[in-house]
Protein backbone atom coordinates (compact mmCIF):
# COMPACT_ATOMS: atom_id res chain seq x y z
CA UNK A 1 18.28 34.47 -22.53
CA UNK A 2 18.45 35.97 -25.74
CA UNK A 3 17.99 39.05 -27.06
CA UNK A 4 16.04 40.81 -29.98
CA UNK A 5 15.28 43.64 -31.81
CA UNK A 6 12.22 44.26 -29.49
CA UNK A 7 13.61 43.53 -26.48
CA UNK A 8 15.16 40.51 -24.35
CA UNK A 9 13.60 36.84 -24.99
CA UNK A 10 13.98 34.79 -21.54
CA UNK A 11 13.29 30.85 -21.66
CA UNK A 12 11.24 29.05 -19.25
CA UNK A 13 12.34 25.21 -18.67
CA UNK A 14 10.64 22.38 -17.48
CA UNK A 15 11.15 22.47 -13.97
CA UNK A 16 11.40 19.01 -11.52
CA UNK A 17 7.29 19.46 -9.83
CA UNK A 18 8.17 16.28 -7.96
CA UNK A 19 11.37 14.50 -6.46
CA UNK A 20 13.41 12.71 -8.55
CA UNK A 21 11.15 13.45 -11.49
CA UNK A 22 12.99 12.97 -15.27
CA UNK A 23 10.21 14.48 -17.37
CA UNK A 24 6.60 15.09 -17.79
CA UNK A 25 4.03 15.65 -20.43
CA UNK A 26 2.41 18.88 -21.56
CA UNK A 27 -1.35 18.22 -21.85
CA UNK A 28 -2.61 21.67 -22.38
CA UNK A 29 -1.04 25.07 -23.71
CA UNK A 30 -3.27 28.46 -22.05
CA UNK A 31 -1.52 30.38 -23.92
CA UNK A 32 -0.29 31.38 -27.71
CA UNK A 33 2.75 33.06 -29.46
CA UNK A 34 1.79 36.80 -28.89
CA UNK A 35 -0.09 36.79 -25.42
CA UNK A 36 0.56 39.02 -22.80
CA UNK A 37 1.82 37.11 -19.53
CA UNK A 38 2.29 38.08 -15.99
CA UNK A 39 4.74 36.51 -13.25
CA UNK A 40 3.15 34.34 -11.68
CA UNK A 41 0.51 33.55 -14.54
CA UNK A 42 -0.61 29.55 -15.03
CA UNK A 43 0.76 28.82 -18.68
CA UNK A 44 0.45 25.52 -19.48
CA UNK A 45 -1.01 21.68 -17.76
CA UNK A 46 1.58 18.99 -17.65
CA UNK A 47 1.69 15.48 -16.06
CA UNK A 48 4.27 13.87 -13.97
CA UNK A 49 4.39 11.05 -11.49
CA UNK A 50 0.69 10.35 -11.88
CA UNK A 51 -0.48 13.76 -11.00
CA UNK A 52 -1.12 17.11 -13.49
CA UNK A 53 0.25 19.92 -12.11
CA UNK A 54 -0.07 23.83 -13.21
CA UNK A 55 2.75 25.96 -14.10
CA UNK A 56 3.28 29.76 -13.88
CA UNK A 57 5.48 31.67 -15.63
CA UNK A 58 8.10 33.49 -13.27
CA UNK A 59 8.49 36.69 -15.42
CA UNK A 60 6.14 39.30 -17.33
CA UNK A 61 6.38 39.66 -21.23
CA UNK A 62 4.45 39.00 -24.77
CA UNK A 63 5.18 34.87 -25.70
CA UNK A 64 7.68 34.44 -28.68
CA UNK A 65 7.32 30.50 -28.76
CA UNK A 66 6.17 27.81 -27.84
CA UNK A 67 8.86 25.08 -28.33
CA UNK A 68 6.74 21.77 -28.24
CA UNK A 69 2.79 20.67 -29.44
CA UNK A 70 0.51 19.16 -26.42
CA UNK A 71 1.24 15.48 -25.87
CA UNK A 72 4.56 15.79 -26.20
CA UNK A 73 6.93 14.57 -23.09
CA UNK A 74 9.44 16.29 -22.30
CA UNK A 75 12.50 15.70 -20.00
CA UNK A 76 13.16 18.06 -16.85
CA UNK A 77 15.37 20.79 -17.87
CA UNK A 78 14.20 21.10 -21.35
CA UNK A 79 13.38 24.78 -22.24
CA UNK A 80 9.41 24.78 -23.02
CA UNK A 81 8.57 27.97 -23.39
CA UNK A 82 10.20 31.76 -24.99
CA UNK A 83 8.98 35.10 -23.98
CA UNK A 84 10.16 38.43 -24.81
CA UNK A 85 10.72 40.58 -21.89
CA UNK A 86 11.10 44.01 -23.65
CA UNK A 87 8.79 47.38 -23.60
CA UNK A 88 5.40 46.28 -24.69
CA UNK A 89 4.93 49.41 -25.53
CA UNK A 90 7.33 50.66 -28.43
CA UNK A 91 10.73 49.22 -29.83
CA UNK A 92 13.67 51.18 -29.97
CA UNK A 93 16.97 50.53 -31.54
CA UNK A 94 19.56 48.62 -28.70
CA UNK A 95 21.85 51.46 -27.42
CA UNK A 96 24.74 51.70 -29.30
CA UNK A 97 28.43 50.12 -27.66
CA UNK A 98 30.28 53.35 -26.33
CA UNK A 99 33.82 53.77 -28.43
CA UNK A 100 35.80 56.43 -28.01
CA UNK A 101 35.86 59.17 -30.18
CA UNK A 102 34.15 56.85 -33.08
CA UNK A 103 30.86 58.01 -34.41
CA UNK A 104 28.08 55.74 -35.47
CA UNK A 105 27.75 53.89 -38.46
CA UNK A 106 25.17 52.42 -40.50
CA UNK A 107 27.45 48.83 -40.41
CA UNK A 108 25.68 46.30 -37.90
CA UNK A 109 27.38 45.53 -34.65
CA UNK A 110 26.91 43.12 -31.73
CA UNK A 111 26.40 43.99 -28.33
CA UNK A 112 25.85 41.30 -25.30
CA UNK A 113 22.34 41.46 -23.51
CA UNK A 114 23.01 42.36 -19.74
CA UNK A 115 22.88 38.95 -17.74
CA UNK A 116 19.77 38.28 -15.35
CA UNK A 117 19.37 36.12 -12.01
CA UNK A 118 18.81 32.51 -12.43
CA UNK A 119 15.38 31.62 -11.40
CA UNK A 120 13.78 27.96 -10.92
CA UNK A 121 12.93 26.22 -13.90
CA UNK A 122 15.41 28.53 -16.47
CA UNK A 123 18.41 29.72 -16.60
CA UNK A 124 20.65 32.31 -18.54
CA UNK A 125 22.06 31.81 -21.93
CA UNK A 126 24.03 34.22 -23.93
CA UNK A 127 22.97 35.78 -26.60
CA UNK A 128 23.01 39.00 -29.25
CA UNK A 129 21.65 41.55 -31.43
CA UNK A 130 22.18 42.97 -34.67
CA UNK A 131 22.05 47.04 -34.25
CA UNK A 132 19.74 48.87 -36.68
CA UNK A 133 20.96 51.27 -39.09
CA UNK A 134 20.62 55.02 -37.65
CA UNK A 135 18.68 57.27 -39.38
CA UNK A 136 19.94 60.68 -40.24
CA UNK A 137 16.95 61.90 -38.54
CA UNK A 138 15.73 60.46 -35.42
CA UNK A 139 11.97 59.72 -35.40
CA UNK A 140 9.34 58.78 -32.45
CA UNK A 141 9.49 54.74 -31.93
CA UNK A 142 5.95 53.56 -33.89
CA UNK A 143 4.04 51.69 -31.26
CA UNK A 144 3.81 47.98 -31.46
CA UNK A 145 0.48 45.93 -32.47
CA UNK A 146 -0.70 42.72 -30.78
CA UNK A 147 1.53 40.15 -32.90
CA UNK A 148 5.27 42.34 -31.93
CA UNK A 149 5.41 44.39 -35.38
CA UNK A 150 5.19 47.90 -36.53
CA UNK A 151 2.73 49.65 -38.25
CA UNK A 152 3.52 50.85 -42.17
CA UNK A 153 5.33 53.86 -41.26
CA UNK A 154 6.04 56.71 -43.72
CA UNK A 155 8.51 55.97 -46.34
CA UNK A 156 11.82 57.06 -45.37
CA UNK A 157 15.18 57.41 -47.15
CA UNK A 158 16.31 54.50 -49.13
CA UNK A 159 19.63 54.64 -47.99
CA UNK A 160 18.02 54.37 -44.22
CA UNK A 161 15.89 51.74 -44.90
CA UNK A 162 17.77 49.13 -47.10
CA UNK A 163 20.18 47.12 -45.39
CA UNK A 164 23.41 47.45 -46.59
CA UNK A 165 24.90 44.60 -48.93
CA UNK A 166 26.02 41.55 -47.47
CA UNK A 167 24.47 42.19 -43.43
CA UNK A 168 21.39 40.11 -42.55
CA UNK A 169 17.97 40.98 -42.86
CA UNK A 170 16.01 42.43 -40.59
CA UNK A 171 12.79 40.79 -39.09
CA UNK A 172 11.94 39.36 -35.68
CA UNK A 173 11.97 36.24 -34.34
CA UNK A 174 8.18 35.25 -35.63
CA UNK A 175 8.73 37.33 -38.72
CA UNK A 176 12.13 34.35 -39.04
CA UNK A 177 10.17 31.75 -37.79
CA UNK A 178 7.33 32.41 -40.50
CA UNK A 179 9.48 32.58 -43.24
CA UNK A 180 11.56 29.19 -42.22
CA UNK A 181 8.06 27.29 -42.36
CA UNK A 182 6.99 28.57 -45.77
CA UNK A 183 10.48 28.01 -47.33
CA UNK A 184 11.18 31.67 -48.00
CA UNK A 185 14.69 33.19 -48.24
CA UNK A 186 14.63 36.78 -46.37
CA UNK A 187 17.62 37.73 -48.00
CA UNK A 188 15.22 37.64 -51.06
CA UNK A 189 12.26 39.74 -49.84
CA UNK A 190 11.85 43.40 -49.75
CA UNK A 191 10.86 45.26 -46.33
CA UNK A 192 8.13 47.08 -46.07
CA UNK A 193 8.31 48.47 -42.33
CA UNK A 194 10.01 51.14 -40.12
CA UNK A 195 13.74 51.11 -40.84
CA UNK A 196 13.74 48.10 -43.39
CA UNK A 197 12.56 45.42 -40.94
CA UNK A 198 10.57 42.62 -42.95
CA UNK A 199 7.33 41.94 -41.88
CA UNK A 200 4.48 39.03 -42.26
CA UNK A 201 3.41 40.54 -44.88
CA UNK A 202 6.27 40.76 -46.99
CA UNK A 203 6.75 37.38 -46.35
CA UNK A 204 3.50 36.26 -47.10
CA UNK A 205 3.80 38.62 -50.36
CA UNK A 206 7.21 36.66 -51.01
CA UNK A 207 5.44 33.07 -50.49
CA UNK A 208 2.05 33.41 -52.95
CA UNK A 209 0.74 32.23 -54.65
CA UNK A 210 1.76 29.19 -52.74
CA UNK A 211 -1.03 28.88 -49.58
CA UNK A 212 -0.16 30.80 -47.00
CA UNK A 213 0.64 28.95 -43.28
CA UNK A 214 -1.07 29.84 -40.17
CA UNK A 215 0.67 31.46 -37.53
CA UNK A 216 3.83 29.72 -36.34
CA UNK A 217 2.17 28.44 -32.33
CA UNK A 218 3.94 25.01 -33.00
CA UNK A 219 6.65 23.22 -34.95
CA UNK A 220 5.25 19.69 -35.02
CA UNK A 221 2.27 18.90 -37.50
CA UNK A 222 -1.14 18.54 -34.97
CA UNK A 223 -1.19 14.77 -35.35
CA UNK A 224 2.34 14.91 -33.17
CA UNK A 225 -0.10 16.83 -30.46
CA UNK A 226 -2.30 14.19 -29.58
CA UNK A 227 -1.59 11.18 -27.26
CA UNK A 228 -3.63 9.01 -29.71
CA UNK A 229 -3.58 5.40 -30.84
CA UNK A 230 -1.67 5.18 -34.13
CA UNK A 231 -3.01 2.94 -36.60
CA UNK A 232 -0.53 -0.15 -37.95
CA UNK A 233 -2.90 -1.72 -40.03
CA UNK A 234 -6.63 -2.98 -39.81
CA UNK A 235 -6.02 -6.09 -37.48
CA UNK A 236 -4.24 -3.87 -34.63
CA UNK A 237 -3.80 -0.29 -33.19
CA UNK A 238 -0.67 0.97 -31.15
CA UNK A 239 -1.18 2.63 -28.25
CA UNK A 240 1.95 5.07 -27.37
CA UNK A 241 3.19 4.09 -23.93
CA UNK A 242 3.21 7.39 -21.97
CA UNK A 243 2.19 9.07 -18.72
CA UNK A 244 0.87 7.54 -15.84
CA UNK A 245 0.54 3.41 -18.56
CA UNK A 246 4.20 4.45 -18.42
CA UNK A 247 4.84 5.23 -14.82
CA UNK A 248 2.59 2.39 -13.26
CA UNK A 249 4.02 -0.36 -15.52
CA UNK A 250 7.71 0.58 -14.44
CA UNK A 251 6.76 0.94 -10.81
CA UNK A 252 5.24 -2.36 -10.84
CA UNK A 253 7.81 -4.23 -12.78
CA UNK A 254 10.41 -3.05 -10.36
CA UNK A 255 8.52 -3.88 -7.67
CA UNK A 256 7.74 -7.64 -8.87
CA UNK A 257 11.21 -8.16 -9.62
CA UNK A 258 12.70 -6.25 -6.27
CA UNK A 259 10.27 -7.55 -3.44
CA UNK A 260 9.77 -11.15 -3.11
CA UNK A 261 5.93 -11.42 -2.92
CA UNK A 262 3.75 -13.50 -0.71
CA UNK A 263 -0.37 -13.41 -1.41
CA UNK A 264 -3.17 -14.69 1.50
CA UNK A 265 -6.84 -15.08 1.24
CA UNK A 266 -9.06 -15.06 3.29
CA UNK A 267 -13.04 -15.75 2.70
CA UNK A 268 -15.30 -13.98 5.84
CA UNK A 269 -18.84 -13.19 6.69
CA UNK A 270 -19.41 -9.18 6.79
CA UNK A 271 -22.45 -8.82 6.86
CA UNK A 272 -22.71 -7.21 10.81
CA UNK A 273 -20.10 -4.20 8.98
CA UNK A 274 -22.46 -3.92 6.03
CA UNK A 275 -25.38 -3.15 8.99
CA UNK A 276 -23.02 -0.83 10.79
CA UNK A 277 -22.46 1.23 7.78
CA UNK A 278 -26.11 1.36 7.21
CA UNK A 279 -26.57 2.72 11.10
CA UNK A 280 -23.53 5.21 10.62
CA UNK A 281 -25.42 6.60 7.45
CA UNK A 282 -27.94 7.73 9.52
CA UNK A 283 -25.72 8.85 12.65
CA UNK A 284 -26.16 12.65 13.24
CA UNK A 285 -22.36 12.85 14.06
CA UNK A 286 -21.60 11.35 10.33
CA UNK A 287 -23.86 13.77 8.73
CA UNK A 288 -22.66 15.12 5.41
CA UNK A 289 -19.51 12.40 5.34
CA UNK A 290 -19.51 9.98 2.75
CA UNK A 291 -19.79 6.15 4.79
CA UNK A 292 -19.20 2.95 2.84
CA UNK A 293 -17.40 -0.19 3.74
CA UNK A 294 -14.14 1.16 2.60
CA UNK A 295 -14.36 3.05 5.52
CA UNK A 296 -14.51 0.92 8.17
CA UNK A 297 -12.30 -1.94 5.99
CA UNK A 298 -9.36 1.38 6.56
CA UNK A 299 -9.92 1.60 9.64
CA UNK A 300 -9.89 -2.36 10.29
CA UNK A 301 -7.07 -2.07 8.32
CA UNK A 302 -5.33 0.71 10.93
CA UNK A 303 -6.59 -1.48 13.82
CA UNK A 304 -4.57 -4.57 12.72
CA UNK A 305 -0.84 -1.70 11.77
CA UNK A 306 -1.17 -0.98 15.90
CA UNK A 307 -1.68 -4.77 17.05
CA UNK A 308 0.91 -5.70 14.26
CA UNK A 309 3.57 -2.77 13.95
CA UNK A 310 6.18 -5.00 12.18
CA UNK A 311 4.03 -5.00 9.31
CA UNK A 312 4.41 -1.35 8.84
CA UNK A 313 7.74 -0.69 7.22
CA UNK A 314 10.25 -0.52 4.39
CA UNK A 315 13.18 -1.96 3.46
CA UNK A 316 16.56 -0.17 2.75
CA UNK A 317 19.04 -1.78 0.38
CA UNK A 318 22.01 0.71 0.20
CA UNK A 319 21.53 0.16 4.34
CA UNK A 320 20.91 -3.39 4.20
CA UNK A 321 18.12 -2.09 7.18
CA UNK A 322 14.39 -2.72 8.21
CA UNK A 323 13.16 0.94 8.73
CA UNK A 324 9.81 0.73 11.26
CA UNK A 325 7.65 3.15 10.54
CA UNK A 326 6.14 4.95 13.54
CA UNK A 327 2.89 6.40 11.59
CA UNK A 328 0.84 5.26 8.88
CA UNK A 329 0.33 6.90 5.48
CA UNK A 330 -2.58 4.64 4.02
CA UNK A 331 -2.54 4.30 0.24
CA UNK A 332 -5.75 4.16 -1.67
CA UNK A 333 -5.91 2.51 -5.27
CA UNK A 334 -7.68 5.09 -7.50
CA UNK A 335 -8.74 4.10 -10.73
CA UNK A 336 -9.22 7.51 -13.08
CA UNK A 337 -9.46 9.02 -16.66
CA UNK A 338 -5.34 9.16 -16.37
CA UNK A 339 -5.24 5.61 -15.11
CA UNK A 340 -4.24 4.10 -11.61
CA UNK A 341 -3.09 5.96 -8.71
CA UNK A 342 -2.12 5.27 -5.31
CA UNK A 343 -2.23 8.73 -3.14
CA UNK A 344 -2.13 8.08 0.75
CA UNK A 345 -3.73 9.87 3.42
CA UNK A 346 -0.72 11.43 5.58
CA UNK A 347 -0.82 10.19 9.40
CA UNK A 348 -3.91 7.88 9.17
CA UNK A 349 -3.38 6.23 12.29
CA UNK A 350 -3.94 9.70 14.11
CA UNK A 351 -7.73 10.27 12.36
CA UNK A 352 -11.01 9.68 14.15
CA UNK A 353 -13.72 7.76 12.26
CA UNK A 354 -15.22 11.25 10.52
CA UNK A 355 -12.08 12.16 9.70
CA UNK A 356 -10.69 9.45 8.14
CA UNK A 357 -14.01 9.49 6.06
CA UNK A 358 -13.76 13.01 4.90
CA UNK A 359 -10.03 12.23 3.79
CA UNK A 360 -10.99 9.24 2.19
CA UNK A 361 -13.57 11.43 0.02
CA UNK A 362 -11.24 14.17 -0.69
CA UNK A 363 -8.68 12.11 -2.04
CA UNK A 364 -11.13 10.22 -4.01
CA UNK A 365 -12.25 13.68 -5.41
CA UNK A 366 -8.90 15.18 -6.18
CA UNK A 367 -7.45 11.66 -7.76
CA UNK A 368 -11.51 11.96 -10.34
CA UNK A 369 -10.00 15.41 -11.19
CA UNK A 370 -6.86 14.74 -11.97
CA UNK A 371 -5.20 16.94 -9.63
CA UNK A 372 -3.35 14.90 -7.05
CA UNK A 373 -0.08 16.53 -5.92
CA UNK A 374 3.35 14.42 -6.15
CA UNK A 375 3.27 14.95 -2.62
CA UNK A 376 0.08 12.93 -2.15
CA UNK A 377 1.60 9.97 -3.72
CA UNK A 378 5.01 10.02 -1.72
CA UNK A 379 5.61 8.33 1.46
CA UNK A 380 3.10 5.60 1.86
CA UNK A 381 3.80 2.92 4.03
CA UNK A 382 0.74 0.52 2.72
CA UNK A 383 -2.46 0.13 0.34
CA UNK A 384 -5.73 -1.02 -0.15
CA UNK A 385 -7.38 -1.45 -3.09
CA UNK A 386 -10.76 -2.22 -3.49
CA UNK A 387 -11.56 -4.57 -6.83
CA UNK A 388 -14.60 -5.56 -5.45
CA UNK A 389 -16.08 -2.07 -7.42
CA UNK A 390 -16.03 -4.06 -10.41
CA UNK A 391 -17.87 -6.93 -9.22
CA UNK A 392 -14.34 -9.08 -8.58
CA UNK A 393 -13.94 -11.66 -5.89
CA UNK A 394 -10.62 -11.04 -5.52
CA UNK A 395 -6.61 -11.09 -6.77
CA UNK A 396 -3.15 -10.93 -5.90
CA UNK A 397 -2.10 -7.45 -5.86
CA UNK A 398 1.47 -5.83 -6.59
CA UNK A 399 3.22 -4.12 -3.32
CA UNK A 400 3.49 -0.04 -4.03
CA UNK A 401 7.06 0.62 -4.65
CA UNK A 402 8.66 1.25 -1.34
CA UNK A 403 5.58 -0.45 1.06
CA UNK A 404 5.69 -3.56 2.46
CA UNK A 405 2.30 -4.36 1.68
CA UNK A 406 -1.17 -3.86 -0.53
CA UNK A 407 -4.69 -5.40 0.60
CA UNK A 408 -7.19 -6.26 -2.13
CA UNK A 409 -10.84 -6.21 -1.18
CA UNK A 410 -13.35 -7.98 -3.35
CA UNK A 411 -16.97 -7.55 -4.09
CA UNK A 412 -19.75 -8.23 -1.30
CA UNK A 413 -21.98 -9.96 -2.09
CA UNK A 414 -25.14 -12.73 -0.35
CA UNK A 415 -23.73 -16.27 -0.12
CA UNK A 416 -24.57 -19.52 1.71
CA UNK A 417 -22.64 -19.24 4.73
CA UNK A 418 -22.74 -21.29 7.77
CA UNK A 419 -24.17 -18.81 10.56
CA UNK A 420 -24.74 -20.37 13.92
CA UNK A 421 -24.89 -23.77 12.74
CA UNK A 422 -27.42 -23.12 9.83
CA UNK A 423 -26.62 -22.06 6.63
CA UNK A 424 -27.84 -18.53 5.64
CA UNK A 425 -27.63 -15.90 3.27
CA UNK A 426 -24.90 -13.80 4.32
CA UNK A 427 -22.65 -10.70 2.74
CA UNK A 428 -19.11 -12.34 2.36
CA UNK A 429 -15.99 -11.00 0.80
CA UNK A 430 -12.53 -12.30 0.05
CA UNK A 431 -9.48 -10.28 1.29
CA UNK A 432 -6.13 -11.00 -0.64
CA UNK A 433 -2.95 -9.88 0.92
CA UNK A 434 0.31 -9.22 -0.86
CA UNK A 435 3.12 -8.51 1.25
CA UNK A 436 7.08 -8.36 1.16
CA UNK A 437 8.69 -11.30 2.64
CA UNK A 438 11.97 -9.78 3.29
CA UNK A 439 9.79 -7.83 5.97
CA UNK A 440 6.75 -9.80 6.91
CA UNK A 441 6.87 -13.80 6.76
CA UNK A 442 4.09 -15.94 6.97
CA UNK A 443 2.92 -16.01 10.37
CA UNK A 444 3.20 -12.25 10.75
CA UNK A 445 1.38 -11.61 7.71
CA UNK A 446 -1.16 -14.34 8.52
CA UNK A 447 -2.09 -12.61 11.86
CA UNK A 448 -1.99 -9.31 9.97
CA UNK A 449 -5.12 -10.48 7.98
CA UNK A 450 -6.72 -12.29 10.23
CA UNK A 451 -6.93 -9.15 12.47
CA UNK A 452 -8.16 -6.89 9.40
CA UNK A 453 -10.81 -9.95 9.03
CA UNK A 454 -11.73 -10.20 12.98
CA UNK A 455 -12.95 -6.98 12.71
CA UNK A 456 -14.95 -6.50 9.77
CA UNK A 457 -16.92 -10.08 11.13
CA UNK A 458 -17.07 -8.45 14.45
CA UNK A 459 -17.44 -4.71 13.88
CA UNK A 460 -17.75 -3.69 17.75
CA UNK A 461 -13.85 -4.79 17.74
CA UNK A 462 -13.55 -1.11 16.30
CA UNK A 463 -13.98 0.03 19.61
CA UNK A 464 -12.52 -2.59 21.83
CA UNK A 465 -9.06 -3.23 20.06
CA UNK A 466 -9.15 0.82 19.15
């Protein structure tokens, strides 16, 4: 916290939105030098761990800066944002230092800014002020515009309004900032305003007939500000490695190189769970849900985590312990505009069919929007993801960091299959299981997916193994 000749700039860092999180990227600004906030107030978009979150500003004031563009990434703890704090409405000289028996001078001084509470995502920092010159006459503050400066005032004495030789000119912060981007010396300029403060127009004056900048918002050049390829030539592009590219490739690289992985296929005949989705379509009591074979491939999945409960857990290296889970966070793979996610539905062995469904479609929803919580992508114990969407048979999937395994579903679709000893046209998928052989070996994980497949061949298992 710092303070100025209008009033007391406090800094807002980058606070830690998630756990464990070391920084995030700002993907849009509301806000611009000179704007009124309020505590509480949304200020800017960022992303971290997969998910954009909102932040408010924790304090009221007018913005003084804005210390980096959109698209940059910034670590936790890094200040992002200045506001001033001070009277909106006028700005008066800082009260002078009480000495005894001294009257007051003309001659600058420093006084230290009265120290505020630490709040989440700032913190205190010292700072100081250069005292104006008194005038011999004292005068009614002039009311500040929208940008933090003083009308022209009438002109007053010149030995009230110059500073004396040798002290430091006075502007604010902007007025400083302004005058560092166009080059411009303030010791060189001559103030027009109230009590010989420089303003943008003297500095302006100072710069032509050179072109005059825009407003100081941001420090970086605008080509800083977007996540865009940068061009390297006419035979290849570079493509900056941030956000969630950067997350998911180091959560999968440690988990290839941490879990020893173990893939299964299996090849079945689905096409009685392809009619039963058609009947639930048209159930009254599934009215309004969304019904698909994901569905009912979750809850084969949830099915197979109660006859199999080994399957469901983690493994603890500072422990050196197998930690069974008791309850079921299911992850679903979400492809969106930000890239792949994995958010889990909280206690998914507890759901009924129709609610399982709706959770299934409101974490689909949230993960299209972009506005999955951290806390929605924390905690799973295991995943399905569904390539099949993009017409593939199948692959061998990478475990989520900190599950002990991932099922990949591939596209349905009408084969030749043997069907009571004739050979039909039938809807057959491929399931591919990946799983962590430190937890599951090979004939747990082979009845694992054989269970997941006994029921999506023989639907009306949902209700006899439930």
């Amino acid at each position: 916290m710092t303070s100025t000749a209008s009033g007391t700039v406090r800094e807002f860092k980058m606070p830690d939105v998630g756990e464990g999180l070391t920084e995030a990227e700002i993907l849009k600004w509301y806000v611009q030098p000179g704007d009124t906030v309020t505590d509480g107030q949304v200020v800017c978009e960022v992303e971290t761990a997969k998910a954009a979150v909102e932040l408010p500003i924790p304090f009221d004031g007018v913005v003084h800066e804005l210390r980096f563009p959109e698209g940059t990434t910034v670590d936790v703890g890094q200040v992002i944002i200045a506001v001033e704090t001070g009277s909106g409405g006028s700005a008066p000289a800082p009260a002078a230092v009480p000495t005894p028996a001294a009257a007051p001078t003309p001659a600058a001084t420093e006084e230290a800014p009265a120290r505020q509470p630490v709040l989440v995502g700032y913190g205190v920092s010292q700072g100081s002020t250069k005292r104006r010159p008194r005038k011999a006459t004292a005068a009614p503050a002039a009311p500040l515009n929208g940008h933090g400066e003083a009308p022209a005032a009438p002109a007053a004495p010149v030995a009230a309004t110059v500073p004396a030789q040798g002290s430091r000119p006075l502007a604010k912060p902007p007025v400083r900032k302004l005058a560092k981007d166009l080059g411009i010396d303030l010791a060189t300029v001559t103030p027009t305003g109230p009590d010989g403060i420089i303003t943008r127009e003297d500095v302006h004056a100072a710069a032509a007939p050179a072109p005059v900048a825009p407003a100081p918002v941001l420090a970086a050049p605008a080509v800083e500000a977007l996540p865009a390829p940068v061009p390297a030539g006419d035979r290849e592009t570079r493509i900056p490695v941030k956000g969630v590219r950067k997350v998911t490739a180091q959560a999968m690289v440690g988990s290839a190189f941490t879990a020893p992985h173990v893939t299964e296929f299996i090849t079945l005949d689905v096409t009685r769970t392809m009619k039963l989705v058609a009947d639930l379509k048209a159930d009254p009591d599934m009215a309004g849900l969304r019904v698909n074979p994901l569905l009912l491939i979750a809850k084969a999945v949830l099915i197979a985590v109660r006859r199999n409960p080994e399957v469901n857990a983690s493994w603890d290296e500072a422990n050196q312990e197998i930690v069974l889970k008791h309850y079921v966070n299911l992850g679903i793979a979400a492809a969106t505009p930000r890239g792949l996610i994995v958010p889990n539905i909280k206690d998914a062995h507890l759901k009924t069919l129709p609610e399982l469904s709706g959770s299934l479609s409101d974490l689909v929803a949230t993960a299209r929007e972009g506005k999955t919580s951290p806390a929605d992508m924390q905690g799973g114990t295991l995943t399905i993801t569904n390539v099949g969407v993009f017409g593939v048979d199948t692959g061998t999937p990478i475990i989520n960091p900190g599950e002990s395994a991932i099922l990949a579903v591939g596209a349905i679709k009408a084969q030749p299959w043997v069907h009571k000893g004739k050979v039909k046209p039938r809807q057959v998928t491929t399931l591919a299981l990946s799983f962590d052989h430190r937890l599951i070996d090979g004939e747990l994980g082979s009845k694992f997916l054989a269970d997941i497949a006994a029921v999506l061949e023989h639907p009306r298992r949902l209700i006899t193994w439930s």
